[in-house]
C-alpha atoms as a PDB file:
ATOM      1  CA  UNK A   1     -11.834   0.095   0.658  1.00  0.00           C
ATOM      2  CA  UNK A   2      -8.205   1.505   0.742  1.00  0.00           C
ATOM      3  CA  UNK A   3      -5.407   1.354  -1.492  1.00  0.00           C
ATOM      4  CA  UNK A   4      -1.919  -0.064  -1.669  1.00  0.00           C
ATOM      5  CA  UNK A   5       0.132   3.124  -0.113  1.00  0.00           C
ATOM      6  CA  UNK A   6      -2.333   2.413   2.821  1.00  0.00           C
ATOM      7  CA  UNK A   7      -2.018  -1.466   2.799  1.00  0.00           C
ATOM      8  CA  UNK A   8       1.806  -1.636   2.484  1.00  0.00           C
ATOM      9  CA  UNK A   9       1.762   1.648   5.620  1.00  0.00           C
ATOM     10  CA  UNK A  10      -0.353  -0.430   7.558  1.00  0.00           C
ATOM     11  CA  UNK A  11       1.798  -3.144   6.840  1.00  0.00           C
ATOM     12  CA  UNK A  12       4.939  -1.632   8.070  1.00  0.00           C
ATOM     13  CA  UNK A  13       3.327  -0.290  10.841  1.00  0.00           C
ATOM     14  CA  UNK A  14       2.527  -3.164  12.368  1.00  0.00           C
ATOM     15  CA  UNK A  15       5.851  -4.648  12.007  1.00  0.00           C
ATOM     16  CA  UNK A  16       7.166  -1.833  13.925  1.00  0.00           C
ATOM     17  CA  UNK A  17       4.668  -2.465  16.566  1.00  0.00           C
ATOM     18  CA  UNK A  18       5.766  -6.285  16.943  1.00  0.00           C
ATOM     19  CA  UNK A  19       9.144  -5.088  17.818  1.00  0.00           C
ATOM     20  CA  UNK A  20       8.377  -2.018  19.690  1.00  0.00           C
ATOM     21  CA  UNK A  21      10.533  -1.533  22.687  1.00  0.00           C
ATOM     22  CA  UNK A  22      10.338   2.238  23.577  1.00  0.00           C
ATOM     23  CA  UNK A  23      12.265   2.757  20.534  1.00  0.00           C
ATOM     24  CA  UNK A  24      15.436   1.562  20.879  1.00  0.00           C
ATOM     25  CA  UNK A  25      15.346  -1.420  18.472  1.00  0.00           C
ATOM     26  CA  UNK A  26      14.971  -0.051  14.783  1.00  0.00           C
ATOM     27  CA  UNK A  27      14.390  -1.584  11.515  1.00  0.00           C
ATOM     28  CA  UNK A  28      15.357   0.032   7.796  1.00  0.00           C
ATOM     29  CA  UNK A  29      12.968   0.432   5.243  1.00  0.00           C
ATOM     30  CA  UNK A  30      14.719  -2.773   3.428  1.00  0.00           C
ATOM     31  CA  UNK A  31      14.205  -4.949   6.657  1.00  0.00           C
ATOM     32  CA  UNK A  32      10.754  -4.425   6.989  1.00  0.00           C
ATOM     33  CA  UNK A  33      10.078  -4.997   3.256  1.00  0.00           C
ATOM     34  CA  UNK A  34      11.936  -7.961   3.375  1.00  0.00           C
ATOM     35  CA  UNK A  35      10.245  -9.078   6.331  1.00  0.00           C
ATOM     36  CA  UNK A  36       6.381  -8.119   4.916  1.00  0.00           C
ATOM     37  CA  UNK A  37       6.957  -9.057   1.583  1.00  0.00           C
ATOM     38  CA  UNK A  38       6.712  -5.465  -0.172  1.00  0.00           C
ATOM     39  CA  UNK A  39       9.104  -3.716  -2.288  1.00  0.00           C
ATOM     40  CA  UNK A  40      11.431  -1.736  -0.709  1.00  0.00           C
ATOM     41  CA  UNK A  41      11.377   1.498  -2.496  1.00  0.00           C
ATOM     42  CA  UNK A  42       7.902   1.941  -2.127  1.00  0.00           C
ATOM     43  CA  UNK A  43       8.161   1.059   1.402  1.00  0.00           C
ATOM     44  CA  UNK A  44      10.929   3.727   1.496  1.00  0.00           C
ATOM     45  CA  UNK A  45       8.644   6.035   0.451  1.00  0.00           C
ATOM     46  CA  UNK A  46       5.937   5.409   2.908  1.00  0.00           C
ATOM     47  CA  UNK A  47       8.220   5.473   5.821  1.00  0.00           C
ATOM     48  CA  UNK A  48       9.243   9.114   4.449  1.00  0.00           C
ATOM     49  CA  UNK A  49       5.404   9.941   4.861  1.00  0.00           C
ATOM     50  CA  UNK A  50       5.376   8.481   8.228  1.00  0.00           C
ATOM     51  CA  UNK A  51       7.864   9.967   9.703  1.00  0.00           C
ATOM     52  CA  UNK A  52       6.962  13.715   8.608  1.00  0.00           C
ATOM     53  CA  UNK A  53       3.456  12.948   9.864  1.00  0.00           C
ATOM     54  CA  UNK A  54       4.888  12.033  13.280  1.00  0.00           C
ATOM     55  CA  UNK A  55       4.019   8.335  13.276  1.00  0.00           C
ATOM     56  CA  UNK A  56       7.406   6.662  13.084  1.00  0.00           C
ATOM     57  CA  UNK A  57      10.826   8.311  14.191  1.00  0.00           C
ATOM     58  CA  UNK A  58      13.848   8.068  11.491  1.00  0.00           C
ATOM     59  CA  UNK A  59      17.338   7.890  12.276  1.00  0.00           C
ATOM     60  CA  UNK A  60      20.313   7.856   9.218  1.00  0.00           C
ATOM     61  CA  UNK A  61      23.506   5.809   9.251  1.00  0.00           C
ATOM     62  CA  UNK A  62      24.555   2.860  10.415  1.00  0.00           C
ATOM     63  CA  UNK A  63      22.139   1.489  13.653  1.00  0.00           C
ATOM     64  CA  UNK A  64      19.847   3.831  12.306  1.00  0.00           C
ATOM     65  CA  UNK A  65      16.167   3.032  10.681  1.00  0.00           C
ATOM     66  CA  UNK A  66      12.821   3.593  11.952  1.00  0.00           C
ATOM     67  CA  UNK A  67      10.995   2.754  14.945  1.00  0.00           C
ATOM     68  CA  UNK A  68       7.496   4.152  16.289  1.00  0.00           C
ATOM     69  CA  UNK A  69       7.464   7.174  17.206  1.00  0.00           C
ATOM     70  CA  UNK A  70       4.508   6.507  19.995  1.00  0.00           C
ATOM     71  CA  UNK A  71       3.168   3.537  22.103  1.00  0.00           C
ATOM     72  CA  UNK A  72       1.558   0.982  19.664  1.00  0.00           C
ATOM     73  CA  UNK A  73      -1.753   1.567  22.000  1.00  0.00           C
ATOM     74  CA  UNK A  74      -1.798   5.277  21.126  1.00  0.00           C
ATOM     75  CA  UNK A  75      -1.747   5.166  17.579  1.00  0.00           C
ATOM     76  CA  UNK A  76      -4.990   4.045  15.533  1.00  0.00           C
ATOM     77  CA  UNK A  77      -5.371   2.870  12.196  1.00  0.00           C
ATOM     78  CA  UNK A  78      -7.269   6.084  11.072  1.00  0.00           C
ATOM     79  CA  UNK A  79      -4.290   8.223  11.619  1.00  0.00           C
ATOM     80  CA  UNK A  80      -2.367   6.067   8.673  1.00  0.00           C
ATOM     81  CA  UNK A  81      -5.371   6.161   6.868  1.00  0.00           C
ATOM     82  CA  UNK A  82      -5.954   9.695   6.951  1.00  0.00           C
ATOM     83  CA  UNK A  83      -2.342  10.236   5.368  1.00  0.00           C
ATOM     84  CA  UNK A  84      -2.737   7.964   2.399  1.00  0.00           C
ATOM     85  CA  UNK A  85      -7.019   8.190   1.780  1.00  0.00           C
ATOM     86  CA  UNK A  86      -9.212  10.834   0.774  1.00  0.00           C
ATOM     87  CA  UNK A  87     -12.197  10.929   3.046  1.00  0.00           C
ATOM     88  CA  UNK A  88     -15.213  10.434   1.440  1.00  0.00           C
ATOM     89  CA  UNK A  89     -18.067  11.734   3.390  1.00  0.00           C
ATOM     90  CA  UNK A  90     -20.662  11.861   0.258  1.00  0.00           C
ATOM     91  CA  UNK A  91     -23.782   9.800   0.508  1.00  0.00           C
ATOM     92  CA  UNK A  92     -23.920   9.393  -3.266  1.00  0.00           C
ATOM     93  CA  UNK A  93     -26.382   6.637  -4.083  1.00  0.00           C
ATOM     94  CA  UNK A  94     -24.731   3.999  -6.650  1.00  0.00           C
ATOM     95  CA  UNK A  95     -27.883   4.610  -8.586  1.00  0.00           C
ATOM     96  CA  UNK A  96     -27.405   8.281  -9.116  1.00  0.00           C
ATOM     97  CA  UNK A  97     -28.057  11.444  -7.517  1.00  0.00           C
ATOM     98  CA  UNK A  98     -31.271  11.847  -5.867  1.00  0.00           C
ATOM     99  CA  UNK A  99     -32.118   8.390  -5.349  1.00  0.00           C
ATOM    100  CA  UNK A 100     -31.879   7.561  -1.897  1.00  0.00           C
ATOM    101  CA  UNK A 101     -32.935  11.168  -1.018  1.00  0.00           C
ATOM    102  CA  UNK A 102     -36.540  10.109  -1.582  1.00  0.00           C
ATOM    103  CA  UNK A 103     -38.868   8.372   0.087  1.00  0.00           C
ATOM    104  CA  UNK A 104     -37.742   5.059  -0.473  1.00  0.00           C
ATOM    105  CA  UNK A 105     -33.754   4.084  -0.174  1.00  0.00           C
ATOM    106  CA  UNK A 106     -31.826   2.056  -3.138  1.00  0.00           C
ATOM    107  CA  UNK A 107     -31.867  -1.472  -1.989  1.00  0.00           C
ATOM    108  CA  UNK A 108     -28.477  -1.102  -1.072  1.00  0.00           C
ATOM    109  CA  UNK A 109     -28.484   1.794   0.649  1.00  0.00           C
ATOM    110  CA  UNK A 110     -28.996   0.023   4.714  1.00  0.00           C
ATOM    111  CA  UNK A 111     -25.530  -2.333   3.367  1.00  0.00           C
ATOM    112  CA  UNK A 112     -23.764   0.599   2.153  1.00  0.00           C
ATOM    113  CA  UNK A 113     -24.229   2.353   5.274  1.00  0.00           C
ATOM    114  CA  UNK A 114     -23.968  -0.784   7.579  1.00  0.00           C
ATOM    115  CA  UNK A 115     -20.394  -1.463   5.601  1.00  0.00           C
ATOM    116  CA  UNK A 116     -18.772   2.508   6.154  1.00  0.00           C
ATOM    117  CA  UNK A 117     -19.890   2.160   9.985  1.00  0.00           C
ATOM    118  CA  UNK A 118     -17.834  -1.092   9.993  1.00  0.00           C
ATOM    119  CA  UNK A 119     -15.018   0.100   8.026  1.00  0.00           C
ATOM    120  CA  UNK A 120     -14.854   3.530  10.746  1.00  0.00           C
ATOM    121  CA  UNK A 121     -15.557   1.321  13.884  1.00  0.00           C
ATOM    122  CA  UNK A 122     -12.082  -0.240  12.130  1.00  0.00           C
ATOM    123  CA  UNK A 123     -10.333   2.534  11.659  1.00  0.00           C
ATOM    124  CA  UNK A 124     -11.408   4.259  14.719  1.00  0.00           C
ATOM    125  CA  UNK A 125     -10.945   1.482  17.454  1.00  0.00           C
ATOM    126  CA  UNK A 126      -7.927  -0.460  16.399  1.00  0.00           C
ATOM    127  CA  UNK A 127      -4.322   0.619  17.309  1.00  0.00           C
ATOM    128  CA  UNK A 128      -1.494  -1.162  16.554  1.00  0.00           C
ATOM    129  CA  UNK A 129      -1.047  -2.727  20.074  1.00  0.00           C
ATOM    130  CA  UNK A 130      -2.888  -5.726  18.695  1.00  0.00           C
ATOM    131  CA  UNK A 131       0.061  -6.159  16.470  1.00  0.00           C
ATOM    132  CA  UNK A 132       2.523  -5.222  19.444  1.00  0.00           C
ATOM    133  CA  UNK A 133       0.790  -8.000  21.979  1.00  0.00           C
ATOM    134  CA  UNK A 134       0.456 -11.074  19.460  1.00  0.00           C
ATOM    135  CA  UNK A 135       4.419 -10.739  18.554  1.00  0.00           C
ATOM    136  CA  UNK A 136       4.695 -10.503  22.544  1.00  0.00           C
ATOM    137  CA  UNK A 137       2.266 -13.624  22.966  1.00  0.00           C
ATOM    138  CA  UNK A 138       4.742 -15.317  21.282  1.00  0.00           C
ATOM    139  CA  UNK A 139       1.937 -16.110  18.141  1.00  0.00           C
ATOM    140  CA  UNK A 140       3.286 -16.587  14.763  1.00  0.00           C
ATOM    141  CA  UNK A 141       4.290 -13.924  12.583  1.00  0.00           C
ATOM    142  CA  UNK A 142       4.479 -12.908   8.804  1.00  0.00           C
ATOM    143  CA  UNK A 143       7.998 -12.490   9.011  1.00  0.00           C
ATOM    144  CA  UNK A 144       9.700 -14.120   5.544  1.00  0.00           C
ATOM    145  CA  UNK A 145      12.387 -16.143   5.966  1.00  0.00           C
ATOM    146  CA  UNK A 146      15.791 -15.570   4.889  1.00  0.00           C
ATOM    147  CA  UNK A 147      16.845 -15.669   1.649  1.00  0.00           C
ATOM    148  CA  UNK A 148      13.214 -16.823   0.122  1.00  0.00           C
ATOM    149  CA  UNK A 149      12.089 -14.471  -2.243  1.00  0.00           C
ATOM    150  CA  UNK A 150       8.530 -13.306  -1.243  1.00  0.00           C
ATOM    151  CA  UNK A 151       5.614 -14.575  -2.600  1.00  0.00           C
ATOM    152  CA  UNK A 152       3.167 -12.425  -4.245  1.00  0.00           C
ATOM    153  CA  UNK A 153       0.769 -11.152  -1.363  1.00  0.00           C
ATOM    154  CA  UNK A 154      -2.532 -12.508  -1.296  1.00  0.00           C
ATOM    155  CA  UNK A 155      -5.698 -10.209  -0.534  1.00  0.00           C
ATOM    156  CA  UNK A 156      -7.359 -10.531   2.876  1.00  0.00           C
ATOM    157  CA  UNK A 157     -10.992 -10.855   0.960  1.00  0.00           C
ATOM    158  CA  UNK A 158     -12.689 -13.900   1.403  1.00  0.00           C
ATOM    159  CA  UNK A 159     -13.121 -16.125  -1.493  1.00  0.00           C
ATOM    160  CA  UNK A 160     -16.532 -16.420  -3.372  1.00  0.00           C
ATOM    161  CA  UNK A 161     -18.721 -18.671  -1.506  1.00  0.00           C
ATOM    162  CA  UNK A 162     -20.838 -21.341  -2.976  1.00  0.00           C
ATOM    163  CA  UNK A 163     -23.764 -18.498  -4.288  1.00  0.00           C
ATOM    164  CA  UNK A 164     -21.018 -16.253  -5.969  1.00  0.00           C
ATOM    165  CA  UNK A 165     -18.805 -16.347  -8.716  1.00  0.00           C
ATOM    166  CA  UNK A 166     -15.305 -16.313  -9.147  1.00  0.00           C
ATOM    167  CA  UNK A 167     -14.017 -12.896  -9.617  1.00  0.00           C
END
């Protein structure tokens, strides 16, 4: 549904949200990739993205890094999307053009729909306050610990149930 530049954005987001404080506690690009588990040049990169696009503020030198540029609350998921995803607004039936423009729909076509009005009630309605209140709530989170080398990042897909197949 997205790629990695918007997984590993989301990603640091959200660890900028759990330690939002107005601003005034910042991490470096190396921090949060050590603490998510990404790569650090590639989260480098992001945060470069991010910052031009107004979603995280940047400061150089030492006690620098980055740190949200807005409330956690105010900033949704779609506006990290939008940077990283090309919006796809086609209908295009998986069985070719002009199929679900007749009379009768692909059988897929009530899913697909049913699965992009999911995906944009997602993107739409979720900030990164959610992210912000659980680190406040005191809940467990992904942080690695020091001096573990991360683990390769699982995917948040569910695994095949008992009708499906291994993939």
């Amino acid at each position: 549904m997205y790629g990695k530049q918007t997984q590993t954005a989301i990603a640091a987001m959200s660890r900028l949200a759990e330690i939002y404080d107005g601003g005034r506690t910042r991490l470096s690009a190396s921090d949060i990739a050590r603490d998510r588990g990404l790569q650090a040049p590639f989260v480098a990169k992001l945060m470069t993205a991010l910052s031009q696009a107004g979603l995280v503020d940047g400061a150089p030198g030492p006690g620098g890094g980055y740190s949200l540029a807005r409330p956690p609350g105010s900033i949704r998921l779609a506006e990290v999307f939008g940077l990283f995803e090309r919006e796809d607004t086609s209908t295009t039936c998986p069985f070719g053009a002009g199929t679900c423009g007749g009379i009768t729909p692909c059988p897929l076509h009530d899913k697909l729909v049913n699965l992009q009005r999911a995906l944009d009630d997602l993107l739409q309605n979720t900030t990164f306050e959610e992210f912000h209140r659980r680190a406040a709530e005191g809940a467990a989170q992904p942080v690695m610990p020091t001096g573990v080398a991360p683990a390769r990042r699982e995917s948040f897909r569910a695994a095949a149930g008992p009708n499906q197949a291994s993939r």
